[in-house]
C-alpha atoms as a PDB file:
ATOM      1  CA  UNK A   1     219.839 169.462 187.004  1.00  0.00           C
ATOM      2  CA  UNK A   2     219.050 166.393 184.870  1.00  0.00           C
ATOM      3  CA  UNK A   3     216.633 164.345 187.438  1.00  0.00           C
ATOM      4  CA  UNK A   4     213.695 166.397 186.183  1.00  0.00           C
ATOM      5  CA  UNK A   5     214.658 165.788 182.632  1.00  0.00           C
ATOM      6  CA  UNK A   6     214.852 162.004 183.531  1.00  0.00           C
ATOM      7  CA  UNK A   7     211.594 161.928 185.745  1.00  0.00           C
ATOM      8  CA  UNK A   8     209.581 164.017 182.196  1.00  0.00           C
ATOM      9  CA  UNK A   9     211.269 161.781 179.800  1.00  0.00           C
ATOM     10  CA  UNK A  10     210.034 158.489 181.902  1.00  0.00           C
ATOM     11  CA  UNK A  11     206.843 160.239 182.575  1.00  0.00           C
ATOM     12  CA  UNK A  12     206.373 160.855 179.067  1.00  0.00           C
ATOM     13  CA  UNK A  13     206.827 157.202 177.652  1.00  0.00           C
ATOM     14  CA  UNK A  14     204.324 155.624 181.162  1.00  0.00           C
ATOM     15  CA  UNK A  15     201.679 157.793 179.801  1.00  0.00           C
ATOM     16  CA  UNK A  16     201.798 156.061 176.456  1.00  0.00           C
ATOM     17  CA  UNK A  17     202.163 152.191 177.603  1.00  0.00           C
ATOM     18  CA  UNK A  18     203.605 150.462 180.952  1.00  0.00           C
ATOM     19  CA  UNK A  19     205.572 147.771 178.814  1.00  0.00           C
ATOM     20  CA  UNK A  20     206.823 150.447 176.748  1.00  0.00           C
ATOM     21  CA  UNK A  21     208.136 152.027 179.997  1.00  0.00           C
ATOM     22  CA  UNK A  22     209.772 148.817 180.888  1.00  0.00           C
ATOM     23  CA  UNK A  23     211.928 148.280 177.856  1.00  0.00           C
ATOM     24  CA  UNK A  24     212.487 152.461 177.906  1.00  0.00           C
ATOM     25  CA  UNK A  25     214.188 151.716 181.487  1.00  0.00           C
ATOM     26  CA  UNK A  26     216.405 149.283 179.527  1.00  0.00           C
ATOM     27  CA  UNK A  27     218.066 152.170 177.281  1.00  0.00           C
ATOM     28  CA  UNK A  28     221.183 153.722 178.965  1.00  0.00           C
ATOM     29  CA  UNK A  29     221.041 156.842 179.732  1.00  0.00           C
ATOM     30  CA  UNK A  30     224.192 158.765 177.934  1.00  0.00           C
ATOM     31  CA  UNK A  31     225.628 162.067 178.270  1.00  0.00           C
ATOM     32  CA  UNK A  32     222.173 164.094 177.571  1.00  0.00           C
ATOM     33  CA  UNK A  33     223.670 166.674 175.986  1.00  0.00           C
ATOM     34  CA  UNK A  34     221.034 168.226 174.287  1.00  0.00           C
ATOM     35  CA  UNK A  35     219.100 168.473 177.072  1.00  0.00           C
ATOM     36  CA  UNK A  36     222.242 169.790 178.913  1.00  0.00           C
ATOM     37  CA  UNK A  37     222.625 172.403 176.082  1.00  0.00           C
ATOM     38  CA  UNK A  38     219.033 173.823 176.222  1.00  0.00           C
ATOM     39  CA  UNK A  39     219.407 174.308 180.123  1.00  0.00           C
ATOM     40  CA  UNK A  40     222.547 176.093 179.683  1.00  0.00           C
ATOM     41  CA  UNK A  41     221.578 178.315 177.055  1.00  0.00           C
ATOM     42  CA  UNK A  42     217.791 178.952 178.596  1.00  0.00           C
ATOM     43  CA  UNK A  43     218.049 178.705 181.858  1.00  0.00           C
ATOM     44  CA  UNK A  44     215.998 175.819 184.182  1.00  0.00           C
ATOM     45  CA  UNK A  45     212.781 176.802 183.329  1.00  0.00           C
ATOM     46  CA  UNK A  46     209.176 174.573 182.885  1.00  0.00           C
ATOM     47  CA  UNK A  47     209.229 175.019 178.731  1.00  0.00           C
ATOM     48  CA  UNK A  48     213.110 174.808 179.251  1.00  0.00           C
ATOM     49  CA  UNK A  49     213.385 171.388 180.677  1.00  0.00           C
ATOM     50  CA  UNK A  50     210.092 170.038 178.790  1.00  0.00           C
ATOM     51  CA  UNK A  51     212.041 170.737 175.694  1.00  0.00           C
ATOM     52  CA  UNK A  52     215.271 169.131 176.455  1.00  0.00           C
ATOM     53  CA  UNK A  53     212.938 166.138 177.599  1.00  0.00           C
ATOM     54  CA  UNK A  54     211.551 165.923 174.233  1.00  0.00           C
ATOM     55  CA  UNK A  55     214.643 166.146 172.170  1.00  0.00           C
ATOM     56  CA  UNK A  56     216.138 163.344 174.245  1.00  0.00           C
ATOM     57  CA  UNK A  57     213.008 161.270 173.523  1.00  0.00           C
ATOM     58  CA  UNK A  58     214.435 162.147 169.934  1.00  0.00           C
ATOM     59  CA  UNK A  59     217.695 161.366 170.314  1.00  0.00           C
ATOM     60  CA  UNK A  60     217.225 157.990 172.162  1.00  0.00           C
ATOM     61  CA  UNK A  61     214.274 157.028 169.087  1.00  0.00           C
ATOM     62  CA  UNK A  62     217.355 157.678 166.661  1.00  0.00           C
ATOM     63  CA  UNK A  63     219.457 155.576 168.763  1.00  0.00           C
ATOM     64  CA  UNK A  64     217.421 152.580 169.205  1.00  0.00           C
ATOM     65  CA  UNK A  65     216.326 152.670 165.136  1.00  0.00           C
ATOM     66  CA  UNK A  66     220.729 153.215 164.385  1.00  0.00           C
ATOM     67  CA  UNK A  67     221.196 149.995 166.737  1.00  0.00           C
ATOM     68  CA  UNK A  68     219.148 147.852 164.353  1.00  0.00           C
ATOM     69  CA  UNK A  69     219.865 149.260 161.030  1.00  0.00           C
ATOM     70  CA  UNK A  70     223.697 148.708 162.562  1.00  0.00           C
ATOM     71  CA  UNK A  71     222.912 145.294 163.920  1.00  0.00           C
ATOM     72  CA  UNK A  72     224.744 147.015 167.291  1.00  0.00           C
ATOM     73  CA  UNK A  73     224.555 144.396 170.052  1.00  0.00           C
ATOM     74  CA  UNK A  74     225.970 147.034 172.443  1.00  0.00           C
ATOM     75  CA  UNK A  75     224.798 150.033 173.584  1.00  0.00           C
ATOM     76  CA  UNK A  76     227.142 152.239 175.317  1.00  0.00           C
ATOM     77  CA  UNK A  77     228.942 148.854 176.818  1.00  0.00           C
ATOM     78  CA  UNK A  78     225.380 147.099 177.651  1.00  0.00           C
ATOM     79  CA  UNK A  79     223.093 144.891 175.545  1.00  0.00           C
ATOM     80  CA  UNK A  80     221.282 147.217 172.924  1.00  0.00           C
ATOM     81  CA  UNK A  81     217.575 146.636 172.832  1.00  0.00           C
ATOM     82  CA  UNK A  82     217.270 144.404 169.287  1.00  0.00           C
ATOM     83  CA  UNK A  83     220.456 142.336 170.962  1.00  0.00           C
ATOM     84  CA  UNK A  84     218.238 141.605 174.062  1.00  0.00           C
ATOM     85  CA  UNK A  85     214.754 141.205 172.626  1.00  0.00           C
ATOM     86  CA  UNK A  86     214.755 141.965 169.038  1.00  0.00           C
ATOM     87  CA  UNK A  87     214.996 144.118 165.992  1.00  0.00           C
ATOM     88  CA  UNK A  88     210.704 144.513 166.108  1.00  0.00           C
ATOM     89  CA  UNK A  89     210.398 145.786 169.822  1.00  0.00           C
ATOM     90  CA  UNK A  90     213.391 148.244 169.311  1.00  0.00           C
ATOM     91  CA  UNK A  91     211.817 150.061 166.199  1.00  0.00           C
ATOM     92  CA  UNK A  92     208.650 150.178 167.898  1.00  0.00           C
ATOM     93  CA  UNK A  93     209.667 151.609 170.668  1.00  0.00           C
ATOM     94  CA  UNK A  94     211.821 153.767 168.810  1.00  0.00           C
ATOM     95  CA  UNK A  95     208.587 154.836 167.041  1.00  0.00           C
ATOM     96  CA  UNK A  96     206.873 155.840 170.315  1.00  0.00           C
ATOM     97  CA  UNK A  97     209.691 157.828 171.881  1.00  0.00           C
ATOM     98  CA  UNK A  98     209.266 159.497 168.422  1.00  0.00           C
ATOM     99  CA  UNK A  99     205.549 159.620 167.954  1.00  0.00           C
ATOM    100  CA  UNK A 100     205.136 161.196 171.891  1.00  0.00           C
ATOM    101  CA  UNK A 101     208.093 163.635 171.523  1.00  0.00           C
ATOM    102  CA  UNK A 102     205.889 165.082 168.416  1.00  0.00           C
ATOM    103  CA  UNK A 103     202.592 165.086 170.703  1.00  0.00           C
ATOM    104  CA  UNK A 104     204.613 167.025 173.442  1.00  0.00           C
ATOM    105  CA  UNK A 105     206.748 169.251 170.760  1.00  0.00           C
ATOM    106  CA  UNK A 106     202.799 170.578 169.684  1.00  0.00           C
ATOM    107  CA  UNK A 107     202.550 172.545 172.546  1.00  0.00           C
ATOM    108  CA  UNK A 108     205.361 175.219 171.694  1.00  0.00           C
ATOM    109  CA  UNK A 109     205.452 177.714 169.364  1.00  0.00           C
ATOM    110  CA  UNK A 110     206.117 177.098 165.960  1.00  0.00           C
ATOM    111  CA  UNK A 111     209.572 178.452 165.460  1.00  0.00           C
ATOM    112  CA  UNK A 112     210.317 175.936 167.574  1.00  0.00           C
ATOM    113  CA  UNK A 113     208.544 172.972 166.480  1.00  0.00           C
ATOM    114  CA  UNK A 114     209.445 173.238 162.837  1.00  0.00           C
ATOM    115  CA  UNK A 115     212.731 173.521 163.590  1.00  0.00           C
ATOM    116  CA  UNK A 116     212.875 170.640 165.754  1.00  0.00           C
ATOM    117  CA  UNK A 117     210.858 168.561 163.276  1.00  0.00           C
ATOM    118  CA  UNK A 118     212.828 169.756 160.155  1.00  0.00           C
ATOM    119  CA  UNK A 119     215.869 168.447 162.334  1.00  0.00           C
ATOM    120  CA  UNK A 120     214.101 164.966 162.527  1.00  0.00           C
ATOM    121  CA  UNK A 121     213.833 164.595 159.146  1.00  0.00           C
ATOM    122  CA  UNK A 122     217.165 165.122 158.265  1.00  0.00           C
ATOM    123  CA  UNK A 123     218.380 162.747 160.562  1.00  0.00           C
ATOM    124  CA  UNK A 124     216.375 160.506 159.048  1.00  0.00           C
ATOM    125  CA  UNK A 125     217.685 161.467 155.973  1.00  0.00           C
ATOM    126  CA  UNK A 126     221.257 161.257 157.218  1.00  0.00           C
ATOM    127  CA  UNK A 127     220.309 157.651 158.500  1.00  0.00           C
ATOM    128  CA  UNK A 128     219.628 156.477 154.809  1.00  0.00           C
ATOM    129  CA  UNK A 129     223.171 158.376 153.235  1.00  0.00           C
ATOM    130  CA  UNK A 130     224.471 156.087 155.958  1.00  0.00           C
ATOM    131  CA  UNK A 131     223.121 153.206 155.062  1.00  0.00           C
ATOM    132  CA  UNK A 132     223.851 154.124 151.004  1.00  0.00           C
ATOM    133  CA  UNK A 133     227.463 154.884 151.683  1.00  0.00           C
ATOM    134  CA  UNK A 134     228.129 152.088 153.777  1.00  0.00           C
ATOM    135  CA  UNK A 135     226.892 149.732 150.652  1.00  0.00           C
ATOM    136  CA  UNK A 136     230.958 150.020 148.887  1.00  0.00           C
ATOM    137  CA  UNK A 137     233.663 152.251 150.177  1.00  0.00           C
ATOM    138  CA  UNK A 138     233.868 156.202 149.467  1.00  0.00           C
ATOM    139  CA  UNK A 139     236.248 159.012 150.200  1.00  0.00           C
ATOM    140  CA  UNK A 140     234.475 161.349 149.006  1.00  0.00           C
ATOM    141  CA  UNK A 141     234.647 164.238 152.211  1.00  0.00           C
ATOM    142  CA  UNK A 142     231.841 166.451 150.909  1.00  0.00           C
ATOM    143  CA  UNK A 143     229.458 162.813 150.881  1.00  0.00           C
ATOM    144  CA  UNK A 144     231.013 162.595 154.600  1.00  0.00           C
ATOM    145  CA  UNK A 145     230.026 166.023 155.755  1.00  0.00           C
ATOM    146  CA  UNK A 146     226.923 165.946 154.121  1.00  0.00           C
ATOM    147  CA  UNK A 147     225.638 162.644 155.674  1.00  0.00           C
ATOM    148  CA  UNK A 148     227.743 163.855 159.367  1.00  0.00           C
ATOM    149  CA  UNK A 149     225.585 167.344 159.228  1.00  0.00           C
ATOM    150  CA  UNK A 150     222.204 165.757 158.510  1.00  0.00           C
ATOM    151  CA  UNK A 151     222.542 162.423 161.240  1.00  0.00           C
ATOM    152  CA  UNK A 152     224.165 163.858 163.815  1.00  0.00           C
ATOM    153  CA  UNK A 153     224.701 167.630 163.626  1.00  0.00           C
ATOM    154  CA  UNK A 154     221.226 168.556 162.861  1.00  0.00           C
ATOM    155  CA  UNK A 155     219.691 167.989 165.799  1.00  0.00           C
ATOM    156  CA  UNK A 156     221.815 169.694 168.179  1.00  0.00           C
ATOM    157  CA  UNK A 157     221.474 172.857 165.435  1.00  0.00           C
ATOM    158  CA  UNK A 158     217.989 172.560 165.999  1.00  0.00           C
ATOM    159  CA  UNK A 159     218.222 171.956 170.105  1.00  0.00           C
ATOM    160  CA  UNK A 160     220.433 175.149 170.192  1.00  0.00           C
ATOM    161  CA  UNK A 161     218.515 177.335 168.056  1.00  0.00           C
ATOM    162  CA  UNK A 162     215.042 175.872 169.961  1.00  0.00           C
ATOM    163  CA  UNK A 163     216.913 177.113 173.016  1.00  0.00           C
ATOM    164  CA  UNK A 164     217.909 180.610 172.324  1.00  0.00           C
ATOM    165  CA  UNK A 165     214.226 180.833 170.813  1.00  0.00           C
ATOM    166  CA  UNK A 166     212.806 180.639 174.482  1.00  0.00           C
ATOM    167  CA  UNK A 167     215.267 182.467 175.934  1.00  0.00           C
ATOM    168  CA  UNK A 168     214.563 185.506 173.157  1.00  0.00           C
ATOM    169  CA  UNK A 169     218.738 184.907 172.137  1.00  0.00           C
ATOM    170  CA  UNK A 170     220.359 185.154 168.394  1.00  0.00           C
ATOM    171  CA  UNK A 171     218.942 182.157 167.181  1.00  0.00           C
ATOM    172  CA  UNK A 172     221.610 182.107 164.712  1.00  0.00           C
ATOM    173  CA  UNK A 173     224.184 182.343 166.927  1.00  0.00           C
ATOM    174  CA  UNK A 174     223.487 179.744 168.591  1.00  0.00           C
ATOM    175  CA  UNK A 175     222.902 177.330 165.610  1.00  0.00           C
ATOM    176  CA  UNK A 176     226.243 178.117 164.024  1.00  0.00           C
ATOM    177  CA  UNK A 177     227.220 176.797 167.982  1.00  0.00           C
ATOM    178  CA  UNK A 178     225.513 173.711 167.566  1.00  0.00           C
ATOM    179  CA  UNK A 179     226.113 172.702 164.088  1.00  0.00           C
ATOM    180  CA  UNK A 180     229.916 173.295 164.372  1.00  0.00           C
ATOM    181  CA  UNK A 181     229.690 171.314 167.453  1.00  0.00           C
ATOM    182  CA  UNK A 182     227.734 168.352 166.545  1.00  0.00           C
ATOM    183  CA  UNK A 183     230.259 168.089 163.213  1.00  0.00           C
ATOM    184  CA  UNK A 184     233.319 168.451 165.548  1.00  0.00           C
ATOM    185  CA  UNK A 185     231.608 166.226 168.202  1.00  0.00           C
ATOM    186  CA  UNK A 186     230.805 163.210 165.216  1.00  0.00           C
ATOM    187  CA  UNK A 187     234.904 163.542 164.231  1.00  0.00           C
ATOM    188  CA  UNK A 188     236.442 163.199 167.123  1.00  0.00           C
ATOM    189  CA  UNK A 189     233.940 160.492 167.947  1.00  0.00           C
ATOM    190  CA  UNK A 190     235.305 159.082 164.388  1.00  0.00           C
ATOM    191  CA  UNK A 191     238.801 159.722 165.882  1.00  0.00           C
ATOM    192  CA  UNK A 192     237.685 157.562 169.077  1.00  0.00           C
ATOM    193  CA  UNK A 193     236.475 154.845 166.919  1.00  0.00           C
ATOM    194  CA  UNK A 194     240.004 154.080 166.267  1.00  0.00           C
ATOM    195  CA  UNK A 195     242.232 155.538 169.117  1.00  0.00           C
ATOM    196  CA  UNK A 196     240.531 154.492 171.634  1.00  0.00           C
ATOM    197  CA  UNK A 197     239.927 150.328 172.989  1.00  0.00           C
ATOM    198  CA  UNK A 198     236.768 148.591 173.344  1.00  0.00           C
ATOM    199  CA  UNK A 199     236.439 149.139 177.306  1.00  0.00           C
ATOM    200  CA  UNK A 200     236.394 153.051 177.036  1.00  0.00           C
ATOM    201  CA  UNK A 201     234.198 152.689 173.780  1.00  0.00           C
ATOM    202  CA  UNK A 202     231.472 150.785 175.230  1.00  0.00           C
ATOM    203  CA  UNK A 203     231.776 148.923 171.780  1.00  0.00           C
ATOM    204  CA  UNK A 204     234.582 147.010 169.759  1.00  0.00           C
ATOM    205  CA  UNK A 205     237.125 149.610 168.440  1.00  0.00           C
ATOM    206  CA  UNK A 206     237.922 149.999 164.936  1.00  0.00           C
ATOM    207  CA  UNK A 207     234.173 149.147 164.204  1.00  0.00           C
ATOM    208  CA  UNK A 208     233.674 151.691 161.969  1.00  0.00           C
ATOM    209  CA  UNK A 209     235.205 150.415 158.789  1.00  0.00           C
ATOM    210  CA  UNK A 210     234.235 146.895 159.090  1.00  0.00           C
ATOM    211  CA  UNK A 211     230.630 148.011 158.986  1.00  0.00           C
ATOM    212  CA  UNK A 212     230.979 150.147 156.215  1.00  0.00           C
ATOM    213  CA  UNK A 213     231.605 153.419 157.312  1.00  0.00           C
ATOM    214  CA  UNK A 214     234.644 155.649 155.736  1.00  0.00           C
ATOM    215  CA  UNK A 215     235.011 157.695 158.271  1.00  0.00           C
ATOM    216  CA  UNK A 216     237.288 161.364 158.072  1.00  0.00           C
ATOM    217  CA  UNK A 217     240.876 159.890 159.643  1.00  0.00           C
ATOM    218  CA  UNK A 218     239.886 157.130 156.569  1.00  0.00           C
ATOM    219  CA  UNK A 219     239.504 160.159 154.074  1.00  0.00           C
ATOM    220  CA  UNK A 220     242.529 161.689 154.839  1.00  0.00           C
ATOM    221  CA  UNK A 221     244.346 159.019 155.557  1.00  0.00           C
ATOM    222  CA  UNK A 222     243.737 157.474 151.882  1.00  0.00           C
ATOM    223  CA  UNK A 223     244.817 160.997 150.340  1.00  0.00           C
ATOM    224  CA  UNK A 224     248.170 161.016 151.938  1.00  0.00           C
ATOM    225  CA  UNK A 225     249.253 157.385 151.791  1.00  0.00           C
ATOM    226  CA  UNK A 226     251.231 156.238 148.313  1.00  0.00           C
ATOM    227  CA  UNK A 227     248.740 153.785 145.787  1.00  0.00           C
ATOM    228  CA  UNK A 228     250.288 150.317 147.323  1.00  0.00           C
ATOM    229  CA  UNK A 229     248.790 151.848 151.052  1.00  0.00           C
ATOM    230  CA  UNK A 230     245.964 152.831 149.387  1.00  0.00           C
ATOM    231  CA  UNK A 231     245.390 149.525 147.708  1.00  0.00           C
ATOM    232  CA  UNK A 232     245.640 147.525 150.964  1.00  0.00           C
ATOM    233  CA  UNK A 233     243.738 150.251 152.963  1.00  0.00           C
ATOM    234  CA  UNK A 234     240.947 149.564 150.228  1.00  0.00           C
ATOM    235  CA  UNK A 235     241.723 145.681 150.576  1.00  0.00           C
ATOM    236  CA  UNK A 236     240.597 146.094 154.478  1.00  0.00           C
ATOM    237  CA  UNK A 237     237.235 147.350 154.027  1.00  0.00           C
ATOM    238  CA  UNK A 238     234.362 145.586 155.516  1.00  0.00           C
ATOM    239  CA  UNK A 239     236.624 143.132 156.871  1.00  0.00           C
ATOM    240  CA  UNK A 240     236.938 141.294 160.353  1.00  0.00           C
ATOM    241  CA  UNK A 241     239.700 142.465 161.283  1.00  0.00           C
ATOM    242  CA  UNK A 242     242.872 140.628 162.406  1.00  0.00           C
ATOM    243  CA  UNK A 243     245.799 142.103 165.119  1.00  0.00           C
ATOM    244  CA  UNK A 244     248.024 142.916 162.458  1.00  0.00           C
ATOM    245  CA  UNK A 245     245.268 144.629 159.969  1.00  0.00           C
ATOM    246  CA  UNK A 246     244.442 146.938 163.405  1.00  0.00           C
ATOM    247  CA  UNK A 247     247.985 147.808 164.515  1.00  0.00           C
ATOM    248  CA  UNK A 248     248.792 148.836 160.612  1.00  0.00           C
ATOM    249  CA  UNK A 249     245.902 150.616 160.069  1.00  0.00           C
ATOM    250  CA  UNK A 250     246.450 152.704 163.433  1.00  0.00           C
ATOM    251  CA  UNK A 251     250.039 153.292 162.539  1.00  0.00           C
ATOM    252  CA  UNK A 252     249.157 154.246 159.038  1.00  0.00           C
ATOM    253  CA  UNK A 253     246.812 156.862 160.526  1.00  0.00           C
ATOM    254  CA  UNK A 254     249.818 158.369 162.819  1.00  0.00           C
ATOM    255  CA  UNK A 255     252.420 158.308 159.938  1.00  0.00           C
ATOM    256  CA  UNK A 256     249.899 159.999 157.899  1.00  0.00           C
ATOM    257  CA  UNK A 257     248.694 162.937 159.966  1.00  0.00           C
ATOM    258  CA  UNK A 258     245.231 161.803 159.108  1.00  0.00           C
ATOM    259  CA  UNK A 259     244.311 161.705 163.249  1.00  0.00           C
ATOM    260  CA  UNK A 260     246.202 164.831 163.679  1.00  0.00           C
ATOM    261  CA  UNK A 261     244.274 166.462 160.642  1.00  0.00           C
ATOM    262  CA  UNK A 262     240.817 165.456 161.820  1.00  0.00           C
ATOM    263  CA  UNK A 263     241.281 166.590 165.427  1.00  0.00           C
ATOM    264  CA  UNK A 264     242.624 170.026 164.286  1.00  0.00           C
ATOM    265  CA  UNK A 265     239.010 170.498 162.338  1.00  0.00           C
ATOM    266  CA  UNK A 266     237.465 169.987 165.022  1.00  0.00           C
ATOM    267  CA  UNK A 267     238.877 172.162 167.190  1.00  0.00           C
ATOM    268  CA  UNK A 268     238.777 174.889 164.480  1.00  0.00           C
ATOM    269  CA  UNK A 269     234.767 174.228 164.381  1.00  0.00           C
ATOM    270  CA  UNK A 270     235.137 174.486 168.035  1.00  0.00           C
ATOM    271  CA  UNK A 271     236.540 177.697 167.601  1.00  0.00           C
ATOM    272  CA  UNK A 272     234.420 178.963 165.162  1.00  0.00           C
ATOM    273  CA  UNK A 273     231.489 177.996 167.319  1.00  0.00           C
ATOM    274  CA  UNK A 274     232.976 179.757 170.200  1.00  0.00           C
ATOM    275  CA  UNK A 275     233.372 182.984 168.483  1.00  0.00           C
ATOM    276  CA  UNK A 276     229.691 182.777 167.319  1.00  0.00           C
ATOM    277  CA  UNK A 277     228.503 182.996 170.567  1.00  0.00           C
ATOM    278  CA  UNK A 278     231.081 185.421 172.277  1.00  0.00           C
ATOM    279  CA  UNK A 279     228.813 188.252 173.077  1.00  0.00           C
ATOM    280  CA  UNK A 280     227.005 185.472 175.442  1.00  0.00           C
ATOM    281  CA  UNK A 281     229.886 184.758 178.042  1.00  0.00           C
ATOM    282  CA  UNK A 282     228.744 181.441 178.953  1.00  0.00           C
ATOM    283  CA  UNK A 283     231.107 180.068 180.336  1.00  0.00           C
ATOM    284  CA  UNK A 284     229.284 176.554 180.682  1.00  0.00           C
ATOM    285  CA  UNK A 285     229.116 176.580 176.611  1.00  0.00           C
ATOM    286  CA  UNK A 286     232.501 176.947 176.439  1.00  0.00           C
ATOM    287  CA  UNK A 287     233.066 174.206 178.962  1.00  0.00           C
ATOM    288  CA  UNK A 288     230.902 171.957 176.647  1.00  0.00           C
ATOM    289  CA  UNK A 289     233.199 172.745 173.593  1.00  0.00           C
ATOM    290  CA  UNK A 290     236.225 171.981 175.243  1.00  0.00           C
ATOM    291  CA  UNK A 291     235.503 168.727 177.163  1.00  0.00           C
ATOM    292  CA  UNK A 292     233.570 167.650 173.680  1.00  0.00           C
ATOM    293  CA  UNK A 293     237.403 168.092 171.901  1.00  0.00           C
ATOM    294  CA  UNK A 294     239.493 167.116 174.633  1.00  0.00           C
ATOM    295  CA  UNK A 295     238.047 163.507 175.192  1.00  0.00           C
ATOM    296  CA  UNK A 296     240.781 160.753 175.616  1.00  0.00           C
ATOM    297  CA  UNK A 297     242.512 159.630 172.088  1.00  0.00           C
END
């Protein structure tokens, strides 16, 4: 199902520069989702998988332009592009997969490319919350939504919406579905960040504060623990941490409920985007919801 989406995607970037092909082939792959949403919601069709090409071109840009403003050396466990050549090459290619995914987007109807282009500019916008919150440490969970919605949520709104545009479905419908799972999907991968170890992570767990981000389990974690927790939790910010600063903070976020909390949002915005899209029976949707939630903690 995703071969042709790979083959268009490569075929996309060769038409716009050989070396920019090269360094495209160095970009791992991931889960495509998008792409796997818009063929499950419109059917493999030519406008079908041209889209879901497109908005991975999207995706991946975003990807390559987080990786430098993060200083990621890893990208889904291999080197990440600036890490191998440099912080330069990945923003330019970034700006290709961008600039070509607009040139393709042209060719569909407008619904559908203002709503995938409004997307883009959120995420951009989302990119520079993240970059603005990450500057001293917050716990403010409207702020966390807010930036959550617009950098990673967005897009698969838009890609859902896009989708049930060319297959004449409740648009909607289906971008209640794909906002409530791109916020559920962007928690539990907060969840992940400090659950899970580096192996399964592709990068070094418990990442997330260090470089600035307060993440949800953080939030809530912070509003149930007494002022001396709170102080120290505070204390930890932005800081390489040690054995013992990981194994409190993880036992912290168990005594607290905060993992607990932020996994039971999710799956209520699993739900809720479940029950949006009931009069579909897609059984493949609901497959996407659940594996999305049910990922190992």
């Amino acid at each position: 199902m995703l071969e042709k989406i790979e083959s268009l995607m490569h075929d996309y970037v060769n038409e716009v520069d050989s070396y920019a092909t090269i360094l495209y082939t160095k970009i791992p792959p991931g889960k495509r989702l998008r792409a796997k949403l818009i063929l499950k919601i419109a059917g493999e069709t030519e406008s079908s998988e041209k889209l879901a090409a497109i908005v991975e071109l999207i995706h991946a840009a975003s990807l390559l332009h987080d990786d430098v403003i993060d200083e990621a050396i890893t990208r889904r466990g291999i080197p990440s592009i600036n890490a191998t050549y440099d912080s330069k090459t990945a923003v330019m290619l970034g700006d290709i997969l961008y600039s070509k995914a607009f040139f393709e987007l042209n060719t569909f109807p407008t619904f559908i490319a203002q709503t995938i282009s409004d997307a883009v500019t959120k995420l951009s916008a989302g990119e520079l919350l993240d970059v603005e919150y990450s500057k001293e440490i917050q716990f403010d969970e409207e702020k966390y939504f807010d930036m959550i919605y617009k950098k990673t949520a967005v897009l698969i709104e838009a890609t859902a919406s896009s989708a049930a545009a060319l297959a004449g479905k409740d648009e909607e419908a289906f971008a209640l579905y794909g906002k409530n799972l791109g916020l559920a999907f962007q928690i539990i991968d907060d969840v992940l960040d400090i659950t899970s170890d580096e192996q399964t992570l592709g990068k070094p767990a418990l990442a997330d504060f260090k470089e600035g981000k307060t993440t949800l389990p953080y939030i809530y974690m912070y509003q149930s623990v007494n002022k001396e927790n709170q102080k120290k939790l505070v204390s930890l910010y932005q800081k390489e941490l040690d054995v013992d600063d990981k194994v409190w903070i993880k036992t912290k976020m168990q005594e607290s409920g905060a993992i607990m909390k932020a996994i039971g949002l999710a799956t209520k915005l699993g739900e809720e985007a479940l029950k949006a899209i009931e009069d579909d029976k897609n059984e493949a949707l609901e497959k996407v919801i659940t594996d999305m939630i049910e990922r190992e903690f």
